[in-house]
Structures are given as C-alpha cells and as structure tokens.
C-alpha atoms as a PDB file:
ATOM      1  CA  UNK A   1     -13.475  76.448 -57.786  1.00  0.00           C
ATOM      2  CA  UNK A   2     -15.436  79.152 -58.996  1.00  0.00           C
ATOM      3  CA  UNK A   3     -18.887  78.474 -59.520  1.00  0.00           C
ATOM      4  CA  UNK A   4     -21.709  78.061 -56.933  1.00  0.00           C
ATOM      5  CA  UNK A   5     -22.010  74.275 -57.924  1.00  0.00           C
ATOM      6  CA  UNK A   6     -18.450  73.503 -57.738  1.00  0.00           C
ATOM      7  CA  UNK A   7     -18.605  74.765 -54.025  1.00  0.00           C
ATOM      8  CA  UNK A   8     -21.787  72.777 -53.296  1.00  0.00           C
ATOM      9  CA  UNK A   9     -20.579  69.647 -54.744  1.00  0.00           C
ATOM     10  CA  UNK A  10     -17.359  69.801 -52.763  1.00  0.00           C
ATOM     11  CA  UNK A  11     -19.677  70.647 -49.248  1.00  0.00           C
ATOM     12  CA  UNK A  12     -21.896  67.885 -49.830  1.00  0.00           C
ATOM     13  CA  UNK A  13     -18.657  65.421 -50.465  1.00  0.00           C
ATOM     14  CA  UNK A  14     -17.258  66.510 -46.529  1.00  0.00           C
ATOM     15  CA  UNK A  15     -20.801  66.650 -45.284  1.00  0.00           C
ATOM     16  CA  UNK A  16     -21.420  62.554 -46.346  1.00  0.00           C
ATOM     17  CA  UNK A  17     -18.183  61.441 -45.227  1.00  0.00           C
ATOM     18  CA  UNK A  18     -18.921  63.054 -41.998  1.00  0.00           C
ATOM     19  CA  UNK A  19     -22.698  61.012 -42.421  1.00  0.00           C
ATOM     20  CA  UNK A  20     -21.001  57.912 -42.627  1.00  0.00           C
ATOM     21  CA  UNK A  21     -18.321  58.241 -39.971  1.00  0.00           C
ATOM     22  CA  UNK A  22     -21.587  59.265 -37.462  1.00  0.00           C
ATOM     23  CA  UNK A  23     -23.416  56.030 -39.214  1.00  0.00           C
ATOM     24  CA  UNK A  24     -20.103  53.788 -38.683  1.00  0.00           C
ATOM     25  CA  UNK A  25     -20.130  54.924 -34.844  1.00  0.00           C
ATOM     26  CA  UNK A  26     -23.287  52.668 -34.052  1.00  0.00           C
ATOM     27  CA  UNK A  27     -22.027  49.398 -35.758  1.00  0.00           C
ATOM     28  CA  UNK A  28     -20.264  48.530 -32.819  1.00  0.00           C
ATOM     29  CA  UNK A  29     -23.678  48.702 -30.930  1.00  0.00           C
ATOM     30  CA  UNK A  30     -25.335  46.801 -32.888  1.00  0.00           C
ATOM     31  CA  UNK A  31     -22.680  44.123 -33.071  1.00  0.00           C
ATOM     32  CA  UNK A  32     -23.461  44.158 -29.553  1.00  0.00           C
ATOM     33  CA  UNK A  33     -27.226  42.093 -30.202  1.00  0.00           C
ATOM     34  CA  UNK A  34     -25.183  39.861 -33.100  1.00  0.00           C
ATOM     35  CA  UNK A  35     -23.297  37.097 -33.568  1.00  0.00           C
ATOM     36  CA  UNK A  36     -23.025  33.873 -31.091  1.00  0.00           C
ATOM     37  CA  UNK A  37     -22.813  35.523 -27.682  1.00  0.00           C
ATOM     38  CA  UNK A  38     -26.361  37.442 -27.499  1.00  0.00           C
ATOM     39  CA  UNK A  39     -27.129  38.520 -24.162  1.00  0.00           C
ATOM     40  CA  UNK A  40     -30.394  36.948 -22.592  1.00  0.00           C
ATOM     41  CA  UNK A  41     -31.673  40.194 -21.178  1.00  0.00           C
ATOM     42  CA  UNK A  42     -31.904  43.618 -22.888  1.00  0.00           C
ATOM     43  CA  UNK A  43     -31.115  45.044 -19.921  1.00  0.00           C
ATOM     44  CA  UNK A  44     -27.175  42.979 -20.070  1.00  0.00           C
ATOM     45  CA  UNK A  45     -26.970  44.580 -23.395  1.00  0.00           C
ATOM     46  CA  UNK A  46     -26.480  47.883 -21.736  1.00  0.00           C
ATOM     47  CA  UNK A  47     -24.358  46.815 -18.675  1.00  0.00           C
ATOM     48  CA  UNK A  48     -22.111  44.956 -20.805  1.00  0.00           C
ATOM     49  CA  UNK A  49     -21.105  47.360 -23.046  1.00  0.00           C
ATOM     50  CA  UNK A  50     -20.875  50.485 -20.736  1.00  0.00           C
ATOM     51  CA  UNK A  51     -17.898  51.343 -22.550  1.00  0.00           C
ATOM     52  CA  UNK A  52     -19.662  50.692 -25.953  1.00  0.00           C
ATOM     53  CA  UNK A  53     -22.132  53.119 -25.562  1.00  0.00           C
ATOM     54  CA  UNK A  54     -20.224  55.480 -23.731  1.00  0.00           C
ATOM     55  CA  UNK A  55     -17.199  55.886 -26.732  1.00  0.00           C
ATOM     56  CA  UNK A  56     -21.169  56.457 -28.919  1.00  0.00           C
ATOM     57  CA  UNK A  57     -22.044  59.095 -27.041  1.00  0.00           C
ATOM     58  CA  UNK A  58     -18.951  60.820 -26.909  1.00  0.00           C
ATOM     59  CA  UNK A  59     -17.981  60.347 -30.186  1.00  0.00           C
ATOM     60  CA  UNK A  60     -21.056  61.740 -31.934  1.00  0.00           C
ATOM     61  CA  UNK A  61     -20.827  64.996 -29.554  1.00  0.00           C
ATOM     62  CA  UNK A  62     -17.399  65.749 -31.001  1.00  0.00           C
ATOM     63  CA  UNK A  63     -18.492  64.697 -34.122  1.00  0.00           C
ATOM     64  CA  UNK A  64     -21.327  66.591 -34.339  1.00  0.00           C
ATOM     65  CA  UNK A  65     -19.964  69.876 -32.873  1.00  0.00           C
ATOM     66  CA  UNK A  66     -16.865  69.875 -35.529  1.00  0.00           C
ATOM     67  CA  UNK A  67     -19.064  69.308 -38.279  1.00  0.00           C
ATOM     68  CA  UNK A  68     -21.585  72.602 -37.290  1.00  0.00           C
ATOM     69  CA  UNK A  69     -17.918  74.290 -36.309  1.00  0.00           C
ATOM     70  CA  UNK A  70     -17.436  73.394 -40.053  1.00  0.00           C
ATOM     71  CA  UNK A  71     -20.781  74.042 -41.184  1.00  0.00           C
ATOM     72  CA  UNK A  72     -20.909  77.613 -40.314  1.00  0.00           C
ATOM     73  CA  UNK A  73     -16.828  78.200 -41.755  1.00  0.00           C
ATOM     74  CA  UNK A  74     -19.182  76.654 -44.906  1.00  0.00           C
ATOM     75  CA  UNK A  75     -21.534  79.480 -44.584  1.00  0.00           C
ATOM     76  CA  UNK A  76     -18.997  82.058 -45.375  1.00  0.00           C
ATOM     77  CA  UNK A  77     -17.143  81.026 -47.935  1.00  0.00           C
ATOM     78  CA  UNK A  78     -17.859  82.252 -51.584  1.00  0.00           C
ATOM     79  CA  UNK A  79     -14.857  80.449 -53.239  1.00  0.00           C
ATOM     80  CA  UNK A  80     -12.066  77.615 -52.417  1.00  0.00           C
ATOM     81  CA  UNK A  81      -8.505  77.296 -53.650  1.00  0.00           C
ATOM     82  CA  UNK A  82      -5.955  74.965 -53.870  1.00  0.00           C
ATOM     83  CA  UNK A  83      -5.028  74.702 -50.416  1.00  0.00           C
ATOM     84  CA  UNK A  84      -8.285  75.367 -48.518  1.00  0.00           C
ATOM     85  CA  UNK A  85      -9.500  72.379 -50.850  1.00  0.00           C
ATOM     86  CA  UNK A  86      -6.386  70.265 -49.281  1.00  0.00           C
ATOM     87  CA  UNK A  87      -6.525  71.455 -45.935  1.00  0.00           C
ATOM     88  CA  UNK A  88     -10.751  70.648 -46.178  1.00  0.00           C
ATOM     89  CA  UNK A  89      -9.417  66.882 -47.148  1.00  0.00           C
ATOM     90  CA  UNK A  90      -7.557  66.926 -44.364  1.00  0.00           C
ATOM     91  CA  UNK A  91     -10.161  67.683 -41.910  1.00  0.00           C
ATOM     92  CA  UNK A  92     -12.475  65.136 -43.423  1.00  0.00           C
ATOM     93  CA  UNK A  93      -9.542  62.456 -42.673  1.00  0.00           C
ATOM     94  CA  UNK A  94      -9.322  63.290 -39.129  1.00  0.00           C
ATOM     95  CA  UNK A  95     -13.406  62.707 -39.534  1.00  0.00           C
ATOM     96  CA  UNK A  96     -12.642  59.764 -41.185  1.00  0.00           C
ATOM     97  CA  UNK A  97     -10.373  58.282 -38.523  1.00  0.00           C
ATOM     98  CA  UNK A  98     -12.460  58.722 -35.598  1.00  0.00           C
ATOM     99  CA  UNK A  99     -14.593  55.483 -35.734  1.00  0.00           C
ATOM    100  CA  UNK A 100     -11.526  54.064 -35.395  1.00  0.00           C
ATOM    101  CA  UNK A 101     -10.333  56.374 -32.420  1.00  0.00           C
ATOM    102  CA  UNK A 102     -13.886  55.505 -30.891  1.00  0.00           C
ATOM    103  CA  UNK A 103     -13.387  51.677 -31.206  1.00  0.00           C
ATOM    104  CA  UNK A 104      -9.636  52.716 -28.974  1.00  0.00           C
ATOM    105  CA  UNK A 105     -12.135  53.881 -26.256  1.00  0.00           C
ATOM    106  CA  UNK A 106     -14.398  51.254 -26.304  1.00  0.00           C
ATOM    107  CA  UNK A 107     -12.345  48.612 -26.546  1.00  0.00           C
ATOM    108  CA  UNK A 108      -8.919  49.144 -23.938  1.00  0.00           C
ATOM    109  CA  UNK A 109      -8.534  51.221 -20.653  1.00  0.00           C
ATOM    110  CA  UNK A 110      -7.417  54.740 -21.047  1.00  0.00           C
ATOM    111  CA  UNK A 111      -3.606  54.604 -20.778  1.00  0.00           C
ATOM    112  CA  UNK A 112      -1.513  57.520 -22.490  1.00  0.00           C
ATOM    113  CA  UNK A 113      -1.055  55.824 -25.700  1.00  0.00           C
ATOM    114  CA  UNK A 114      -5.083  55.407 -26.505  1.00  0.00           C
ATOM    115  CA  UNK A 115      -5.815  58.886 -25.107  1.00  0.00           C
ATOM    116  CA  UNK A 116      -3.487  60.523 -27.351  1.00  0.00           C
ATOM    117  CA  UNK A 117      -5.246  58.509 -30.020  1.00  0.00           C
ATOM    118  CA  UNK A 118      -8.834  59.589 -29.343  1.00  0.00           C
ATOM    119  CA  UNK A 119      -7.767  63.250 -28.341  1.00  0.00           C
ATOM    120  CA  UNK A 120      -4.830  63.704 -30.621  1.00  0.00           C
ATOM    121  CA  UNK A 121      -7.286  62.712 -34.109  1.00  0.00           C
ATOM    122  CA  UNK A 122     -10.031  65.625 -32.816  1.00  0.00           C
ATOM    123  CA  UNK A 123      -6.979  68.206 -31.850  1.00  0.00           C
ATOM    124  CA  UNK A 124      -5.823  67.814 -35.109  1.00  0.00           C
ATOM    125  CA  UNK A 125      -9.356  68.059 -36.628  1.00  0.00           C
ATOM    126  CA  UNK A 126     -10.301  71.374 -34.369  1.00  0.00           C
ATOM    127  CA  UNK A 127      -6.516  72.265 -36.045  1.00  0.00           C
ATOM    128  CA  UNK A 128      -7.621  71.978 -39.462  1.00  0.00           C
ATOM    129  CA  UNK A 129     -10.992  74.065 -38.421  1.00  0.00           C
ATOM    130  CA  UNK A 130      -8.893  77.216 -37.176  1.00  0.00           C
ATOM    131  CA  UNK A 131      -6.431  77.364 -40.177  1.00  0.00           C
ATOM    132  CA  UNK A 132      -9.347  77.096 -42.336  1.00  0.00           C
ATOM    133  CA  UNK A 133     -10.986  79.940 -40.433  1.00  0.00           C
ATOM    134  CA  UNK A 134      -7.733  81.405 -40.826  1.00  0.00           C
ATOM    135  CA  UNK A 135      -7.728  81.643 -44.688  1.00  0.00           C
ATOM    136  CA  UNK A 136     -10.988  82.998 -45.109  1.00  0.00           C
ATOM    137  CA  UNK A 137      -9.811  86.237 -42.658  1.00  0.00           C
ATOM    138  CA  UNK A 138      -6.882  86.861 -44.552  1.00  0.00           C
ATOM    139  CA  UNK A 139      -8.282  86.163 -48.487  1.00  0.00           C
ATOM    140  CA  UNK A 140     -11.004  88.317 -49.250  1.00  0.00           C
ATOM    141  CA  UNK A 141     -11.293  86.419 -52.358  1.00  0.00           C
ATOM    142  CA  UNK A 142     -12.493  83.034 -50.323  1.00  0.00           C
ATOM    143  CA  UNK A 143     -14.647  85.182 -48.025  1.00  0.00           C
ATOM    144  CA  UNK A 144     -18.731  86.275 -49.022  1.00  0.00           C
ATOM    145  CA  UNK A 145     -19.460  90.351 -48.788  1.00  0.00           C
ATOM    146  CA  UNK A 146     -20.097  91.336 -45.801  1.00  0.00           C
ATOM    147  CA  UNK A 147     -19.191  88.446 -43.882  1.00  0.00           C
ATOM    148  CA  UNK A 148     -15.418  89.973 -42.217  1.00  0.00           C
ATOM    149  CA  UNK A 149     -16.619  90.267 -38.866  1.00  0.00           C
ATOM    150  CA  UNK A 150     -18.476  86.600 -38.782  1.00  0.00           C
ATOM    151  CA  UNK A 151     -15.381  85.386 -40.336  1.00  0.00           C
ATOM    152  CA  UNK A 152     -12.991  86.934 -37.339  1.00  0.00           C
ATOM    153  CA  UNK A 153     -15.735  85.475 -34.901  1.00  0.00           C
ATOM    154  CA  UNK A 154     -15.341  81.843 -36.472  1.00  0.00           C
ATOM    155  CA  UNK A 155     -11.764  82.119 -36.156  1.00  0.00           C
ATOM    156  CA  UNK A 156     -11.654  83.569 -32.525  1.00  0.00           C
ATOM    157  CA  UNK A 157     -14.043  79.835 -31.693  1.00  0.00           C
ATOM    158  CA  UNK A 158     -11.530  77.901 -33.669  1.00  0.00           C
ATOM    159  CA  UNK A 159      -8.280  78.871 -31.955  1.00  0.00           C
ATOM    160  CA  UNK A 160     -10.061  78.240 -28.571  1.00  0.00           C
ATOM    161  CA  UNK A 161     -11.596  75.206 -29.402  1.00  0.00           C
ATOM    162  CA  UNK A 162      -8.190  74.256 -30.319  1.00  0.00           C
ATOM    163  CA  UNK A 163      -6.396  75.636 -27.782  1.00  0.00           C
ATOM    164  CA  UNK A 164      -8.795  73.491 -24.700  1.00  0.00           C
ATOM    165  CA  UNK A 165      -8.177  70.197 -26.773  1.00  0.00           C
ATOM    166  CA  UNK A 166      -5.011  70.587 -27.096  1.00  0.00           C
ATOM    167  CA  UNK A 167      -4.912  71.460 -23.018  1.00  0.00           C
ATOM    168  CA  UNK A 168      -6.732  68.447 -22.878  1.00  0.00           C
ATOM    169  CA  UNK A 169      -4.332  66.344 -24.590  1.00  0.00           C
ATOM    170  CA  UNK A 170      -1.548  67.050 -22.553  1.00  0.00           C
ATOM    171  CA  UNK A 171      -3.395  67.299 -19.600  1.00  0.00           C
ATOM    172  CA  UNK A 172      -5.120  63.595 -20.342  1.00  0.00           C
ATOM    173  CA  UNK A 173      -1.697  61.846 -21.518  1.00  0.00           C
ATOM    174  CA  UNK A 174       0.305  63.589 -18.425  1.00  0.00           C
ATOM    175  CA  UNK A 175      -2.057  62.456 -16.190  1.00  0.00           C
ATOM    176  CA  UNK A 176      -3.540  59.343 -16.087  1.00  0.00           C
ATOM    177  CA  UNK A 177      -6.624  59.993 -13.969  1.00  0.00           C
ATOM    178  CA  UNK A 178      -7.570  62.530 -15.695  1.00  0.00           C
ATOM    179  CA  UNK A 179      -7.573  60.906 -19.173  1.00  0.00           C
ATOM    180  CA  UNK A 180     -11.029  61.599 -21.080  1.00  0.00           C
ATOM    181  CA  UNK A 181     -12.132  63.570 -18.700  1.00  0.00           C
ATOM    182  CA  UNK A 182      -9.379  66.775 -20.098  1.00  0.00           C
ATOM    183  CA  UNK A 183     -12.364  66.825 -22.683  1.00  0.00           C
ATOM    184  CA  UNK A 184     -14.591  68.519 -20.085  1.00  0.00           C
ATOM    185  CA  UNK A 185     -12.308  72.384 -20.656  1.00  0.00           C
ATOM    186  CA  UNK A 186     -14.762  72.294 -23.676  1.00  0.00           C
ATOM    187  CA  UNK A 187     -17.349  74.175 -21.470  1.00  0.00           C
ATOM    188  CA  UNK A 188     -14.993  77.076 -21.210  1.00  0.00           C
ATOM    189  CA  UNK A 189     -14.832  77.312 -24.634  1.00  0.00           C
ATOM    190  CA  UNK A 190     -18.001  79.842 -24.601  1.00  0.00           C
ATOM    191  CA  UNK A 191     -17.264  81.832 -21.513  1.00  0.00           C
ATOM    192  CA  UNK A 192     -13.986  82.051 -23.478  1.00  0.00           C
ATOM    193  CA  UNK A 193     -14.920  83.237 -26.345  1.00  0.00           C
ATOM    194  CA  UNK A 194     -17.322  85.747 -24.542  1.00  0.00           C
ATOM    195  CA  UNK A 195     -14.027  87.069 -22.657  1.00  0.00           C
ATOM    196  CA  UNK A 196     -12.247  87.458 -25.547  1.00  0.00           C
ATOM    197  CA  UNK A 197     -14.552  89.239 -27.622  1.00  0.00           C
ATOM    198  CA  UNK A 198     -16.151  91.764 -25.249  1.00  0.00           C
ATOM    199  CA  UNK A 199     -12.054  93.126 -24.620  1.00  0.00           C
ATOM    200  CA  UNK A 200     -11.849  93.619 -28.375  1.00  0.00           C
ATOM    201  CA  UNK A 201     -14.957  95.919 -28.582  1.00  0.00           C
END
C-alpha cells in the first residue's frame, strides 16, 4: 500500500474499531439505569456496580494507552506490506476482544482462568505492538526519513510494555491475590525505558 491515502484509509479503519470497542465499554453502565431492576437511589447505582465501573475504568486506560502506543508506531510509518497489514488486523482483534475481557472482570471474581483472559487479550495486543515496532526497525522501506532513531525508541517501549504484562500475567494467574493488581509493573515501564536508553548512549 503505496500511496498516502491507502495508508490513511487503513489508520482510520484500526482507529474506529478501537472507537467502538472504547464506546462498547460503557454499555454495561448504562445497562446498569435499564431494564426492570432500576435502583431507587443514584447513589445504589454506583455501590452496586463497583465492579462495573471499576472493569470501565481499567479497561479504557489500557485501551487508551495501546491505541497512542499504536498511534505514534502510526506516525512513522511511510508504507505497509503484506504482513504489517496482517499483523495490524491482529492487533485490532485483540482491541476487538476486550469488551468482552472487560465484561470477565465485571462480571466473576478474579480466579486464574478470568485473569488470564483479561491480561492474556492485552499481552497479546502489547505483542502485536512490539513486532510491529519491530518491522519498521528492520525495513527501511516501511519506515519515514529520518525517523530510525524514533523508530528504535518505539520499539525499546514495546518490548517493555510487553515484557511487564506478560510479568503480570504470570504473576496474576500464579498468584491469586495478586490477580489484577500484576497490572500495576506498568509504572516501571518509564523508569524502564529511561534505564535502558541512557546505557545505550
């Protein structure tokens, strides 16, 4: 895909599917107000559905940092091919799927099975992030001029973003108490990256 439209067609396909899976986060919410069991206080709307709005909240934070993760791989591309195109689709599946891992939160206690749900579908999403990052290093042709060294950068973010959720993963399905909570590493994931990069230079 060669031309400057092709490429901005194909962005603004992943950037509305990742729209709608935010937008399909907040149905459950509203469910909460609907149907035959309305609560008689706004205030039980809230306290009833703890886990409701905390799966939300959660939910659009991951969302929202692998989309500008995403966003900025966006920024220095130039050109796609076969497989970048394939491995994009499969990043916007693991988008996709998340409403559903989000309704696994919401809905039953965190026990290995559901954990590995939630956390497996944005490991695998991260995963598809840092491969992509991966291919625009090593193919000049998919890369813009001038953009190596913000393209080494991206990748350096992707592996470690990868690397905590996937210590997360294990960590949250190993140990029960610490379930969800594995998420948390992500505020290494700067310090990290700092690390990293100032024993390169």
């Amino acid at each position: 895909m060669r031309t400057d439209r092709g490429l901005d067609r194909f962005i603004t396909f992943l950037d509305a599917v990742v729209a709608i899976a935010i937008t399909l986060l907040v149905l459950p919410l509203a469910e909460a107000i609907g149907g035959e069991h309305v609560p008689a206080h706004v205030r039980d709307v809230f306290t009833q559905n703890g886990a409701r709005f905390f799966a939300f909240l959660l939910s659009f934070a991951v969302i929202a940092r692998l989309w500008w993760a995403h966003h900025r791989l966006g920024g220095r591309v130039r050109a796609v091919n076969g497989p970048f195109v394939l491995l994009n689709l499969a990043w916007v599946f693991t988008i996709a799927v998340l409403p559903f891992a989000t309704q696994v939160v919401a809905v039953y206690p965190p026990v290995p099975l559901a954990v590995a749900t939630y956390i497996g579908t944005i490991t695998a999403s991260s995963a598809c992030i840092a491969v992509l990052d991966w291919m625009v290093v090593r193919r000049d042709g998919l890369r813009r001029e001038g953009m190596a060294e913000d393209a080494r950068a991206g990748l350096l973010g992707g592996v470690v973003t990868t690397g905590l959720f996937a210590v997360a993963l294990l960590l949250g399905v190993a140990l029960r108490p610490v379930n969800y909570y594995g998420l948390l590493l992500l505020l290494l994931s700067g310090p990290i990256e700092r690390a990293v990069a100032r024993r390169r230079r």
